[in-house]
N, C-alpha and C. Protein backbone atom coordinates (compact mmCIF):
# COMPACT_ATOMS: atom_id res chain seq x y z
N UNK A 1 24.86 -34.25 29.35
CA UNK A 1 25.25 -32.92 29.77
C UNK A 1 26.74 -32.89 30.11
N UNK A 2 27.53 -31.69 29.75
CA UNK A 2 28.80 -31.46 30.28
C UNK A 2 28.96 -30.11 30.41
N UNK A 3 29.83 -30.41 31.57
CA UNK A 3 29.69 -28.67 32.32
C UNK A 3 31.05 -28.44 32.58
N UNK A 4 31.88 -27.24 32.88
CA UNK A 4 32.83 -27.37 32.39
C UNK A 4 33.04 -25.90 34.18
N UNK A 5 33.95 -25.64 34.82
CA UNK A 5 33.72 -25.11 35.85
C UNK A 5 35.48 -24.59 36.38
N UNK A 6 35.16 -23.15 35.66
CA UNK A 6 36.66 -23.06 36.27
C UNK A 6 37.03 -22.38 37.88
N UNK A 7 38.21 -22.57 38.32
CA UNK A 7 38.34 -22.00 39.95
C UNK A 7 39.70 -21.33 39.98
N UNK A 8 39.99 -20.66 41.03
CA UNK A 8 41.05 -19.64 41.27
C UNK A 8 41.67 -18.47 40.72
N UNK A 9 40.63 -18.05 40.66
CA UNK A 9 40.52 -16.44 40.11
C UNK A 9 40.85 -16.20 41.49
N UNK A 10 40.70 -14.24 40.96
CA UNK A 10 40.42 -13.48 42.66
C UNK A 10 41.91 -12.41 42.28
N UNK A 11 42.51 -11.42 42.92
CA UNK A 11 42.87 -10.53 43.05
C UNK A 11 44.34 -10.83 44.01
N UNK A 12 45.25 -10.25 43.02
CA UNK A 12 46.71 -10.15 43.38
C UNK A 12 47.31 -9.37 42.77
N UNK A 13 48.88 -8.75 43.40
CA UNK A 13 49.35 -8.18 43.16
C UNK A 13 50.30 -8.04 41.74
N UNK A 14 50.74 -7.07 40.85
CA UNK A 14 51.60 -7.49 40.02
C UNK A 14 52.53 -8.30 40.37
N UNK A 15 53.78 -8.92 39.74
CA UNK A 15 54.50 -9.54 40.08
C UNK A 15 54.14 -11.02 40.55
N UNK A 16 52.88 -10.96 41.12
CA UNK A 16 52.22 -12.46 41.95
C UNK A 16 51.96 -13.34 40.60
N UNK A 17 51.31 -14.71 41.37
CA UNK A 17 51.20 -15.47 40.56
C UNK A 17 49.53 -15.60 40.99
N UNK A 18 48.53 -16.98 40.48
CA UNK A 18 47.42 -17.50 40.53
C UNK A 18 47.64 -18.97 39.50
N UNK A 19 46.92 -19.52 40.08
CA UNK A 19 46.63 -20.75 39.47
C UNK A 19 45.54 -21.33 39.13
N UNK A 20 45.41 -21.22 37.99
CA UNK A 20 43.62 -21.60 37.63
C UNK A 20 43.46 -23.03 37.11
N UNK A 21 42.24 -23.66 37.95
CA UNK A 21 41.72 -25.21 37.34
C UNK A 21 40.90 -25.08 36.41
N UNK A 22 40.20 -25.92 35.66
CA UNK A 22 39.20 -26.57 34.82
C UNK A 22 38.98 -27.56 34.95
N UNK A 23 37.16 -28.05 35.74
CA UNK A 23 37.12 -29.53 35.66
C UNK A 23 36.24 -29.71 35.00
N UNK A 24 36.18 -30.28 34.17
CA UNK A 24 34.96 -31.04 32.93
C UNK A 24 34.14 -32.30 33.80
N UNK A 25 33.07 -32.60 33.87
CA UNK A 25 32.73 -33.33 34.08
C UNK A 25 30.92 -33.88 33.14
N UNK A 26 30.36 -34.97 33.45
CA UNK A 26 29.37 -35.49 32.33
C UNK A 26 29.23 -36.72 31.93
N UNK A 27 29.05 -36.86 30.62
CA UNK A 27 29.17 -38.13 29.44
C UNK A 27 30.59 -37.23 28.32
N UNK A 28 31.26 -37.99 29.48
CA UNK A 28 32.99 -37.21 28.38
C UNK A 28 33.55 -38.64 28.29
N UNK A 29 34.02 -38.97 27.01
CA UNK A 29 35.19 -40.09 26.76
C UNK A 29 36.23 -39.66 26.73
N UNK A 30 37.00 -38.45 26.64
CA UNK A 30 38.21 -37.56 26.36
C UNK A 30 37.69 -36.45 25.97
N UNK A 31 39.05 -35.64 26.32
CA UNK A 31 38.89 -34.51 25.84
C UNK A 31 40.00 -33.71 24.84
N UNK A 32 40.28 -32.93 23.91
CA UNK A 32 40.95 -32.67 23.03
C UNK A 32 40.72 -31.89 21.91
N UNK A 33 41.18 -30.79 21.88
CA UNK A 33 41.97 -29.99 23.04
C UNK A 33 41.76 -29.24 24.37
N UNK A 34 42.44 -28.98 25.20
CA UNK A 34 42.37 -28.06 26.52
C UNK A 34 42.55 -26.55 26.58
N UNK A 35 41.73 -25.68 26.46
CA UNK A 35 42.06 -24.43 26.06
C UNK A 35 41.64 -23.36 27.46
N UNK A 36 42.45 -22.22 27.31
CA UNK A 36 42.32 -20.97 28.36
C UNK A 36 42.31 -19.78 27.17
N UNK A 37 41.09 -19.35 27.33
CA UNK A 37 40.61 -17.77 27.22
C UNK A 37 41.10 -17.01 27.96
N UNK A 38 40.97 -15.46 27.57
CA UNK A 38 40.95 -14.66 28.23
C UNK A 38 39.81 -13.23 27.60
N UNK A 39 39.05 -12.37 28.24
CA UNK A 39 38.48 -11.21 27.90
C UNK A 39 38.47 -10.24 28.73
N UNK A 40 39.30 -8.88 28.29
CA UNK A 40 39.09 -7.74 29.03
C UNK A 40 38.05 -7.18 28.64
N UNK A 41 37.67 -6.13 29.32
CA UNK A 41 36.63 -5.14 28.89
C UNK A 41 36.85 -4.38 28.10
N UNK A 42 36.18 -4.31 27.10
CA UNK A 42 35.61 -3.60 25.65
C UNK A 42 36.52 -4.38 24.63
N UNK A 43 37.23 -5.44 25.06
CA UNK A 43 38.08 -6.10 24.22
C UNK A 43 37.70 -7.33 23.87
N UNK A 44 38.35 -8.00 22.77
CA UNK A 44 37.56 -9.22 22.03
C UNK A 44 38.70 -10.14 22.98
N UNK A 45 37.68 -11.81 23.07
CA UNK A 45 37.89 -12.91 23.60
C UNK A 45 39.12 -13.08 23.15
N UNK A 46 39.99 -13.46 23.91
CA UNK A 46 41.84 -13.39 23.15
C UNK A 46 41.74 -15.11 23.53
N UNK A 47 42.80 -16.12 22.15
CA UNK A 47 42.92 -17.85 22.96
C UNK A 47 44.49 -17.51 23.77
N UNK A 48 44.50 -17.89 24.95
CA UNK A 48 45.48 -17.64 25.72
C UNK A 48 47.04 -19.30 25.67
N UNK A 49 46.15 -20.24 25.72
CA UNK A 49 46.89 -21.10 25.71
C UNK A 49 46.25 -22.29 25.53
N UNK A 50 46.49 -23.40 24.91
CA UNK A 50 46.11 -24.35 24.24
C UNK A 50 47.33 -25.81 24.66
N UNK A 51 46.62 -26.87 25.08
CA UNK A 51 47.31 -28.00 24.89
C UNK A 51 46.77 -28.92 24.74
N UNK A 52 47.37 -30.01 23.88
CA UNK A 52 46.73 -30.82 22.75
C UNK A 52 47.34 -32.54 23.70
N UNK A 53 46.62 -33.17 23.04
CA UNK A 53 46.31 -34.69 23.67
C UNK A 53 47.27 -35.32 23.35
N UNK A 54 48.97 -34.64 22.65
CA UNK A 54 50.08 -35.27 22.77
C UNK A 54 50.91 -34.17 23.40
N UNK A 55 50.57 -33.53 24.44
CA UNK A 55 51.76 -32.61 25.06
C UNK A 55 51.98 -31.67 24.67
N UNK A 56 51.48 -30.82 23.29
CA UNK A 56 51.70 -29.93 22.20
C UNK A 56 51.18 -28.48 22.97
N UNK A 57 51.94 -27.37 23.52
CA UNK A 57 51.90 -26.21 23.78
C UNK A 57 51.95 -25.15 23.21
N UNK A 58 50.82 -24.30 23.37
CA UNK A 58 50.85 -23.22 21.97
C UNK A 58 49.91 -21.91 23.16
N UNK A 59 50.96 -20.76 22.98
CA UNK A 59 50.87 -19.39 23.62
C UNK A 59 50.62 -18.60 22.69
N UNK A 60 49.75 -17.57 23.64
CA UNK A 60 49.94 -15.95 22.88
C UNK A 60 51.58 -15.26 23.26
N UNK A 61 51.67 -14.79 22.40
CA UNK A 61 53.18 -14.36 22.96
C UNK A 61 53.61 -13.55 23.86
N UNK A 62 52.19 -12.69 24.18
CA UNK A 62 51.82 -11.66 25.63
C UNK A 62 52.58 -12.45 26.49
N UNK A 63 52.33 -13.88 26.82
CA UNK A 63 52.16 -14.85 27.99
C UNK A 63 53.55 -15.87 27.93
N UNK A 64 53.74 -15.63 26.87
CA UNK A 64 55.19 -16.96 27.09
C UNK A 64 56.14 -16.64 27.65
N UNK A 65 56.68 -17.71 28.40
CA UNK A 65 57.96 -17.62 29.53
C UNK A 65 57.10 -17.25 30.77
N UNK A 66 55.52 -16.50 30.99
CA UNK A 66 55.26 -16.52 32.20
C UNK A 66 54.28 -17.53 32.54
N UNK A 67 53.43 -18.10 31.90
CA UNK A 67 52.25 -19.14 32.35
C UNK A 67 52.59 -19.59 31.14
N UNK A 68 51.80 -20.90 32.32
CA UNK A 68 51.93 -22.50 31.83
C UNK A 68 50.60 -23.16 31.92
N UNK A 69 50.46 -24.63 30.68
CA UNK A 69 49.35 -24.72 30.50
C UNK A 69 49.68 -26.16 30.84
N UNK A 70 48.47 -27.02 31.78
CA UNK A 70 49.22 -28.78 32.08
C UNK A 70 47.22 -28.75 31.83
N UNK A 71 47.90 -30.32 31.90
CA UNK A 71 46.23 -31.50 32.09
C UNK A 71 46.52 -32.44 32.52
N UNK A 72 45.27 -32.88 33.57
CA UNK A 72 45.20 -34.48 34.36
C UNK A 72 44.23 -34.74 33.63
N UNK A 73 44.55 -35.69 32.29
CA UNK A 73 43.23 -36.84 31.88
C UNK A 73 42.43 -37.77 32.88
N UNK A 74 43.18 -38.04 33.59
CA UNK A 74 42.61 -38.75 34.84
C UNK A 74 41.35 -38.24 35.61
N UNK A 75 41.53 -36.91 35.36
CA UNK A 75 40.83 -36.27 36.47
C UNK A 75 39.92 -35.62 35.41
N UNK A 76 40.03 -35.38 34.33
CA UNK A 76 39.41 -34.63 32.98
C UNK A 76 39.53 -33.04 33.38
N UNK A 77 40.45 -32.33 33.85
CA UNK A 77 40.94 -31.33 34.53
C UNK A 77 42.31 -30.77 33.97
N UNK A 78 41.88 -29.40 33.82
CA UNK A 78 42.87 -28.74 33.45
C UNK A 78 43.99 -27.10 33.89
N UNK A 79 44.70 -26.86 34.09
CA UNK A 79 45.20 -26.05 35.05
C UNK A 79 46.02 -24.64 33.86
N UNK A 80 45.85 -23.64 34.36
CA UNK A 80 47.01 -22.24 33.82
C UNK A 80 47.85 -21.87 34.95
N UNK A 81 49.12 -21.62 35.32
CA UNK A 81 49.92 -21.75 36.22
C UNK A 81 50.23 -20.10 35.66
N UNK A 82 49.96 -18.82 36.05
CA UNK A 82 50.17 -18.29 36.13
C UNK A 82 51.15 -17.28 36.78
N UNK A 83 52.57 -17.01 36.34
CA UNK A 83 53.42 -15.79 37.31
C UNK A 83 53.84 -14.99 36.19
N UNK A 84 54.37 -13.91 37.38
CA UNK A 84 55.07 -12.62 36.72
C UNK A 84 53.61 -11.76 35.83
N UNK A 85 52.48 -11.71 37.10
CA UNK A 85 51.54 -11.50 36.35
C UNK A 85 51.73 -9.63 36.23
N UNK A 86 51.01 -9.08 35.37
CA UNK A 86 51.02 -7.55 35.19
C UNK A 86 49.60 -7.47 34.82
N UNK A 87 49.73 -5.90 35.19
CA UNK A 87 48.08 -5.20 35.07
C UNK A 87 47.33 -5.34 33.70
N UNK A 88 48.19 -5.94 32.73
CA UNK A 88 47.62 -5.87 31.45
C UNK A 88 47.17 -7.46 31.51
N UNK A 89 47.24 -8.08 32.51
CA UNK A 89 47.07 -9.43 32.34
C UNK A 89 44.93 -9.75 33.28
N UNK A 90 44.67 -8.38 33.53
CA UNK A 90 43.50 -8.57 34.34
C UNK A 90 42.38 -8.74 33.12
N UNK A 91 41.70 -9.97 33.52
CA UNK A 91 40.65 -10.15 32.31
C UNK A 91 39.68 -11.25 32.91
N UNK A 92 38.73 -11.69 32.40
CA UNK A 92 37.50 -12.75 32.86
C UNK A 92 38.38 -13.70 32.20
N UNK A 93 38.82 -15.05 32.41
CA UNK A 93 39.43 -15.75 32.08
C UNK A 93 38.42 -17.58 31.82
N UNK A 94 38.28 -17.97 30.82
CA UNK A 94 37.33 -18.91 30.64
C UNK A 94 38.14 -20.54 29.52
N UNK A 95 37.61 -21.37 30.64
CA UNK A 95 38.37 -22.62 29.99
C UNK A 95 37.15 -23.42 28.89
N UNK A 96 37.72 -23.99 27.82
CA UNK A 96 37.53 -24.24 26.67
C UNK A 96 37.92 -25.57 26.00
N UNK A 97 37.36 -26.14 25.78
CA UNK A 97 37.84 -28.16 25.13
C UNK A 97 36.64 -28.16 24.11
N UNK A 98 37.46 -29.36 23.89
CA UNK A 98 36.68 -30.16 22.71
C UNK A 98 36.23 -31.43 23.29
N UNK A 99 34.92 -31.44 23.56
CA UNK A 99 34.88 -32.88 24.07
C UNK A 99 34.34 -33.88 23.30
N UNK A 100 34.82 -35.51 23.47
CA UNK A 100 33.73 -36.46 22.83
C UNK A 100 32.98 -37.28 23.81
N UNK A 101 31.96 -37.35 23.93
CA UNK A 101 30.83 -37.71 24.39
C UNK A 101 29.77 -38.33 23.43
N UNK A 102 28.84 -37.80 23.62
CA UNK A 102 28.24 -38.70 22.42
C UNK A 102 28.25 -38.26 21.09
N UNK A 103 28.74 -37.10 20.95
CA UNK A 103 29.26 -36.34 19.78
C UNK A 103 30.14 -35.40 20.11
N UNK A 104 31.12 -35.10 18.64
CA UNK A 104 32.25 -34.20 19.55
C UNK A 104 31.67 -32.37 19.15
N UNK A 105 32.17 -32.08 20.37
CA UNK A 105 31.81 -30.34 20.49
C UNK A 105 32.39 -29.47 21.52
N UNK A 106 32.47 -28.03 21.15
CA UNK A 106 32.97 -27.77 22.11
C UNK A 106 32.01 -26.65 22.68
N UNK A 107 32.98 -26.61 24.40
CA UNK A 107 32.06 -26.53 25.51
C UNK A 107 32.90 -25.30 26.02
N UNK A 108 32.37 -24.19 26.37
CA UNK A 108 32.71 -23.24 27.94
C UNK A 108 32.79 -23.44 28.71
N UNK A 109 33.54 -22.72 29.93
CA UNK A 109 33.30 -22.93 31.43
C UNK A 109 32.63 -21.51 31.60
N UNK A 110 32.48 -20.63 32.67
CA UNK A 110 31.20 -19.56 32.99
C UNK A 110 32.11 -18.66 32.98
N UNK A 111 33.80 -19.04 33.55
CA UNK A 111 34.45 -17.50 33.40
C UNK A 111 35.00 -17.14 34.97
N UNK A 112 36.11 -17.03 35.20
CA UNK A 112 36.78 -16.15 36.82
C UNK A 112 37.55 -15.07 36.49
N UNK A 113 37.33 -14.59 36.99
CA UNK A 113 37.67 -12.69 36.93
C UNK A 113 39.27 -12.90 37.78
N UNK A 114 40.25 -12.91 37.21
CA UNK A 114 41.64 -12.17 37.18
C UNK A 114 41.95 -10.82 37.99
N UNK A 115 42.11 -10.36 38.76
CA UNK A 115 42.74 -8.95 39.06
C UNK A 115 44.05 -8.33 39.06
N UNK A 116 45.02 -7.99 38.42
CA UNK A 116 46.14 -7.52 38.82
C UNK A 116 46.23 -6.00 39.05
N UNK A 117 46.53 -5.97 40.49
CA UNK A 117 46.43 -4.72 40.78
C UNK A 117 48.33 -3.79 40.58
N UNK A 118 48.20 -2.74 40.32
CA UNK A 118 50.07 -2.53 39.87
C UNK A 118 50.42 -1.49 41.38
């Protein structure tokens, strides 16, 4: 089993920031790649940011220059460093990998709800 569990959602102002984790945990040998979703309402699942198992960073262009995407392999944990957030940025936000375990696949986390209020 691998479960995947993201934290620090919750409600802030435009302009503010938030910082969201992802911890994977299970039968994981690595993981690769590290990914952040995002979904507003009535809108399709958007990939927000992606980083790859040599440092490799890849944005929607909504988001570049304001959030940032890191990983602790150590910890099998992954973080979105969110500022300069705006009201168009409020969405259920859900972390995303590729894991290998006893076969490789990929896995969801359940999803934290974003608020930017303007």
């Amino acid at each position: 089993q691998v479960q995947l569990v993201e934290s620090g959602g919750g409600l802030v102002q435009a302009g503010g920031s938030l910082r969201l984790s992802c911890a994977a945990s299970g039968s994981i040998f690595s993981i690769n790649p590290m990914r952040w979703y995002r979904q507003a309402p009535g809108k399709q699942r958007e990939l927000v940011a992606t980083i790859t198992s040599n440092g490799i960073r890849i944005y929607v262009d909504s988001v570049k220059g304001r959030f940032t995407i890191s990983r602790d392999n150590a910890k099998n944990t992954w973080y979105l460093q969110m500022t300069s957030l705006k009201p168009e940025d409020t969405a259920v936000y859900y972390c995303n990998a590729g894991v290998n375990g006893m076969a490789y696949r990929e896995y969801w986390g359940q999803g934290t709800l974003v608020t930017v209020s303007s």
